[in-house]
N, C-alpha and C. Protein backbone atom coordinates (compact mmCIF):
# COMPACT_ATOMS: atom_id res chain seq x y z
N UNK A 1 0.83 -1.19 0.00
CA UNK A 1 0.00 0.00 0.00
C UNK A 1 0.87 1.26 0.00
N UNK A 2 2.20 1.36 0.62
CA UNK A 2 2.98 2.51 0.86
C UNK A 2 3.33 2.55 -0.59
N UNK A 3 3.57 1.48 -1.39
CA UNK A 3 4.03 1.92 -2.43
C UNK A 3 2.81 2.59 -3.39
N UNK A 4 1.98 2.16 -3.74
CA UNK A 4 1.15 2.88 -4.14
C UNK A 4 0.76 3.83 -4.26
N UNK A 5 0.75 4.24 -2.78
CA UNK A 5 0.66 5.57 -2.06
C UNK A 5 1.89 6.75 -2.75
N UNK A 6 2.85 5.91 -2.58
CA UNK A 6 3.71 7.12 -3.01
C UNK A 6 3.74 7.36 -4.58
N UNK A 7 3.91 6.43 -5.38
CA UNK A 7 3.91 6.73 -6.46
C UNK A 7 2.19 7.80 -6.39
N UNK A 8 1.44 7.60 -6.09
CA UNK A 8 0.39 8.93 -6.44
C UNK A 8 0.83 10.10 -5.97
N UNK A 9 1.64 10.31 -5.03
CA UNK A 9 2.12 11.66 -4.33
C UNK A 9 3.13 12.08 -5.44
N UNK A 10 3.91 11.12 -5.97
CA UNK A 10 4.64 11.91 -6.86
C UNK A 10 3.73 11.98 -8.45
N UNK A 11 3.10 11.09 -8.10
CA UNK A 11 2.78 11.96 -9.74
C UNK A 11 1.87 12.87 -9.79
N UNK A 12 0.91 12.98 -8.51
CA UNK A 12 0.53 14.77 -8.31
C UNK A 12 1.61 15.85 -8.55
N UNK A 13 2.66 15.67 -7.98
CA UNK A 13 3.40 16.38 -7.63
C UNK A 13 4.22 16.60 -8.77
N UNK A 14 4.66 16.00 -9.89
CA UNK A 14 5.19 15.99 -10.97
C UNK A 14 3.98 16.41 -12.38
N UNK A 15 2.96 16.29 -11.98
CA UNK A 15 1.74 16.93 -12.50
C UNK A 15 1.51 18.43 -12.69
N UNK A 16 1.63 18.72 -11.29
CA UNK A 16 1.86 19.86 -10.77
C UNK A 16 2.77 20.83 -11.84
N UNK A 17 4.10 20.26 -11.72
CA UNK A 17 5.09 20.63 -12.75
C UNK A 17 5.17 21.03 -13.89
N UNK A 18 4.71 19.50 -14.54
CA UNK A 18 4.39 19.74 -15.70
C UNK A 18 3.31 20.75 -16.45
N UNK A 19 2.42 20.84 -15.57
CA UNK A 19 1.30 21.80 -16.12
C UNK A 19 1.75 23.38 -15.82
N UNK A 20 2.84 24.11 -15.11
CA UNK A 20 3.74 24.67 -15.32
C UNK A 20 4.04 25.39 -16.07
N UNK A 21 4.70 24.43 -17.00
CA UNK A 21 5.36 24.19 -18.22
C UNK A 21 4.52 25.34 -19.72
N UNK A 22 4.96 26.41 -19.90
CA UNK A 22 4.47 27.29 -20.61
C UNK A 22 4.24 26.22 -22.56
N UNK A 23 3.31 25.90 -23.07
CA UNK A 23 2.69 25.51 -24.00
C UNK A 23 2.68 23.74 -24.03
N UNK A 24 2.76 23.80 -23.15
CA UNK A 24 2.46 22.09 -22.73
C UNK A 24 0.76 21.96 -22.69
N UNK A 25 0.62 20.77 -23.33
CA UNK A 25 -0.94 20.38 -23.09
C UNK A 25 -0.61 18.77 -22.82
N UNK A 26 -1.87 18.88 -21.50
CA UNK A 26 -1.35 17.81 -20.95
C UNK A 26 -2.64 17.03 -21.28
N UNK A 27 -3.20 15.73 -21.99
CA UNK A 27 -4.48 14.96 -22.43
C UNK A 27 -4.40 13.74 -22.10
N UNK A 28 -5.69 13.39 -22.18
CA UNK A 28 -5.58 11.83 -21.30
C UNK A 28 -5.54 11.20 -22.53
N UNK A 29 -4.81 9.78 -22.44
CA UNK A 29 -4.86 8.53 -23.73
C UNK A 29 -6.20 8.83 -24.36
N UNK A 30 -5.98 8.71 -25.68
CA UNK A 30 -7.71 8.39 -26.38
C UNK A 30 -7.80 7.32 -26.11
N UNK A 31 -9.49 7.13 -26.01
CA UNK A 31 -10.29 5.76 -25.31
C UNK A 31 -9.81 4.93 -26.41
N UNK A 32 -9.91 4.85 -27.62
CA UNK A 32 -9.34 3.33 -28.58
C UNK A 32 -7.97 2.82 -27.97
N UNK A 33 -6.98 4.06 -27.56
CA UNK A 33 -5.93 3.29 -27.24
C UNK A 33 -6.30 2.32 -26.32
N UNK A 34 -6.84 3.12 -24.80
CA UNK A 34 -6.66 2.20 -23.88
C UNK A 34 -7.60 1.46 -23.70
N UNK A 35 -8.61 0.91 -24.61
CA UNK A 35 -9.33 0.15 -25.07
C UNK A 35 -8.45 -1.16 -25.56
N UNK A 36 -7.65 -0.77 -26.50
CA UNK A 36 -6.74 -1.80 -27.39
C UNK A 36 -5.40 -2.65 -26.12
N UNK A 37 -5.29 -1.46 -25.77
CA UNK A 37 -3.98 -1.62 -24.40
C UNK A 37 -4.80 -2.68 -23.24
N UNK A 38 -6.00 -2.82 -22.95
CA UNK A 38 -7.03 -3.31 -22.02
C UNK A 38 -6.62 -4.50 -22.69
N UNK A 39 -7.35 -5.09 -24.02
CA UNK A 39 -7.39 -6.39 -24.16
C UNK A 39 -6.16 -6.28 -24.51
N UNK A 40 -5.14 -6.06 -25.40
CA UNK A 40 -3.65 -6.38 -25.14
C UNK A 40 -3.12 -7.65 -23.68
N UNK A 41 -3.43 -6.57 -22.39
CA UNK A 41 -3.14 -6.97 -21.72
C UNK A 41 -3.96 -8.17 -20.70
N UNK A 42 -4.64 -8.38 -21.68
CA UNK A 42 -5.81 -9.77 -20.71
C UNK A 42 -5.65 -10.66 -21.62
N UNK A 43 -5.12 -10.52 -22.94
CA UNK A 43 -4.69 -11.25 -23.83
C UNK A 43 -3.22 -12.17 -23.72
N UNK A 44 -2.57 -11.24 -22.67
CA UNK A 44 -1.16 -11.98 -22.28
C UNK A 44 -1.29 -12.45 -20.94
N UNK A 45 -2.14 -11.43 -20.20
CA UNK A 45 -2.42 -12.37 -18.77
C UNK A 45 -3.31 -13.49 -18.93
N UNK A 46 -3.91 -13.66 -19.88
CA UNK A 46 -4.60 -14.74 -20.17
C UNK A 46 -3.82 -16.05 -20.58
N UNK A 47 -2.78 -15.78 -21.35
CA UNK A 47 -2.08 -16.89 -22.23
C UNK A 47 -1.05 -17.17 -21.08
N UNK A 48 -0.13 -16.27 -20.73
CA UNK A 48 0.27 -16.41 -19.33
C UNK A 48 -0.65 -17.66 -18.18
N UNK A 49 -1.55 -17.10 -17.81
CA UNK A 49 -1.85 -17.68 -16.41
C UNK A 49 -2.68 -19.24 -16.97
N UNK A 50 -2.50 -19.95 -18.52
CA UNK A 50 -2.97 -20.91 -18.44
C UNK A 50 -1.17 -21.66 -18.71
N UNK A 51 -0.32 -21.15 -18.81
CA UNK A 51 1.18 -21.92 -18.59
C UNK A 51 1.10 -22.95 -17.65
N UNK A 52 0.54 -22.45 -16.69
CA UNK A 52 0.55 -23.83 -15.20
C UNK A 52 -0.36 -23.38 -14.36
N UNK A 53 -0.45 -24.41 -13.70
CA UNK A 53 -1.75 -24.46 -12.63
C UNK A 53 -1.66 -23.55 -11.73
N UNK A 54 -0.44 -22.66 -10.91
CA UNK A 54 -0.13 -22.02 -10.38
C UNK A 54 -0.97 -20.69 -10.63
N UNK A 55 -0.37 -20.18 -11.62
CA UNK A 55 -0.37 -19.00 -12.17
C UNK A 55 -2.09 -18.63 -13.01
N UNK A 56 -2.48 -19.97 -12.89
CA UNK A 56 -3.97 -19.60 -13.35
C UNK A 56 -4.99 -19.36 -12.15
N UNK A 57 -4.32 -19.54 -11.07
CA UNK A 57 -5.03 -20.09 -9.77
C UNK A 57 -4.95 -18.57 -9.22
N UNK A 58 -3.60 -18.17 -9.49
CA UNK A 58 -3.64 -16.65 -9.02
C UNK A 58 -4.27 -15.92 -9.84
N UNK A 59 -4.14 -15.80 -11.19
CA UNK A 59 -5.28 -14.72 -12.04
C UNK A 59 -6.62 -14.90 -12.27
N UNK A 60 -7.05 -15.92 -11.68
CA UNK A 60 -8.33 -16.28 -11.56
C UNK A 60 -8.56 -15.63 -9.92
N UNK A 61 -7.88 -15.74 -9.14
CA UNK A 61 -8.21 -14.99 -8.05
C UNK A 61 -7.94 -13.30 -7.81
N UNK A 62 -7.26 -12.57 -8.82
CA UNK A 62 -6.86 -11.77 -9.17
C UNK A 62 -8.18 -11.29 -10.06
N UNK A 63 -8.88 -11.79 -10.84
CA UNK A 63 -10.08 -11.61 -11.48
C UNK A 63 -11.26 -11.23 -10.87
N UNK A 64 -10.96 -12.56 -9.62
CA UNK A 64 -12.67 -12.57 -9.02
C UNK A 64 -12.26 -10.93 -8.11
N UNK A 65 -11.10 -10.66 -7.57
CA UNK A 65 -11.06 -9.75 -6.58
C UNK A 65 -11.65 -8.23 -7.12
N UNK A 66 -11.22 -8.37 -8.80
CA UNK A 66 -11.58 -7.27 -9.16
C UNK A 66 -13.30 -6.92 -9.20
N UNK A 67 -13.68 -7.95 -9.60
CA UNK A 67 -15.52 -8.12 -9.74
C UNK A 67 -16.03 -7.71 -8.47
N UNK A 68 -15.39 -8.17 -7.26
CA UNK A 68 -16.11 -7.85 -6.33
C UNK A 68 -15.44 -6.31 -5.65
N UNK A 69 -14.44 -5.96 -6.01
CA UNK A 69 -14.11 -4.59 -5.30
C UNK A 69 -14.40 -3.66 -6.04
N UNK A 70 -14.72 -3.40 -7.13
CA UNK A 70 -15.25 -2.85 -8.30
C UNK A 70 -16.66 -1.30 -8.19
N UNK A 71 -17.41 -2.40 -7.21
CA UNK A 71 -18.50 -1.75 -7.02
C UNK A 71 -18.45 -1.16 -5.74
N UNK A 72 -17.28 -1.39 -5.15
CA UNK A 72 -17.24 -0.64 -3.61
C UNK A 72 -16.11 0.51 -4.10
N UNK A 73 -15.18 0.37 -5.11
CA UNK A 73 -14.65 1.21 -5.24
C UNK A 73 -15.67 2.50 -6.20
N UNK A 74 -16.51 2.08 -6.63
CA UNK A 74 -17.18 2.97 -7.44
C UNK A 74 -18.14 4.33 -6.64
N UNK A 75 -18.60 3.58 -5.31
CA UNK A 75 -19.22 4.13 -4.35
C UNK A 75 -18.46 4.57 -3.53
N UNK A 76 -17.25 4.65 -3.52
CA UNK A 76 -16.52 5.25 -2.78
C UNK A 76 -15.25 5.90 -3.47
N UNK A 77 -13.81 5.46 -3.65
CA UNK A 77 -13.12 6.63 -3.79
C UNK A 77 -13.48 7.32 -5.31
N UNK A 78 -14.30 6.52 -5.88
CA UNK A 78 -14.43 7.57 -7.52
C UNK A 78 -15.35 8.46 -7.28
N UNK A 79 -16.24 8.10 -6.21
CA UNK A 79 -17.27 9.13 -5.89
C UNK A 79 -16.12 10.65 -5.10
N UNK A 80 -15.27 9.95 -4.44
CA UNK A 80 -14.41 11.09 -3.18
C UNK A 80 -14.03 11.67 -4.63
N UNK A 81 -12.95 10.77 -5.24
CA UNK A 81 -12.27 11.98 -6.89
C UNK A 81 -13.20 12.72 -7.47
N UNK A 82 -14.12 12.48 -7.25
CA UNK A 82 -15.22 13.13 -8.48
C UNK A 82 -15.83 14.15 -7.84
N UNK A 83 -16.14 14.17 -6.23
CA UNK A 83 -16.43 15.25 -5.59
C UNK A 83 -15.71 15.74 -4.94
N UNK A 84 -14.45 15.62 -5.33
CA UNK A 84 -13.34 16.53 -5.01
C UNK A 84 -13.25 17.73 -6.17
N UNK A 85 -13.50 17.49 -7.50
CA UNK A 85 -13.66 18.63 -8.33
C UNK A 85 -14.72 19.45 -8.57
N UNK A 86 -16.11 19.35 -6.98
CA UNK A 86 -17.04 19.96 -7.49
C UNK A 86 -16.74 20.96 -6.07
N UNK A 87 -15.58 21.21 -5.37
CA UNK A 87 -14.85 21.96 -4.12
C UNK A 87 -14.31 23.30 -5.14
């Protein structure tokens, strides 16, 4: 968790910076990319975690964790981010 934590402190903080930065525009990925980048990467964690029994056992539990934290994270910190920009 500390790590986590910090990497967000610095990339506020390097955010910060950058926006700064006299004719910089700073834009989020277009949705096709990280659309394409999404299955990319469930496409290799997929082919990956059927290598051995191990490794399927963890991304299958790695899967279910997301389904179920999903909707608690939605009601909570996306709600805190989201009504943090109406301050």
């Amino acid at each position: 968790m500390y790590t986590l934590s910090a990497f967000e402190a610095k990339n506020a903080e390097y955010l910060a910076k950058l926006k700064q930065v006299a004719g910089l525009s700073i834009l989020p990925f277009p949705e096709p990319l990280i659309t394409r980048a999404r299955q990319a990467a469930a496409e290799v964690m997929e082919e990956y975690a059927a290598s051995d029994a191990t490794t399927q056992k963890v991304y299958a539990s790695i899967q279910q964790f997301r389904t179920q934290a999903k909707p608690w994270s939605t009601i909570t910190e996306r709600r805190f981010y989201d009504d943090l920009e109406a301050l």
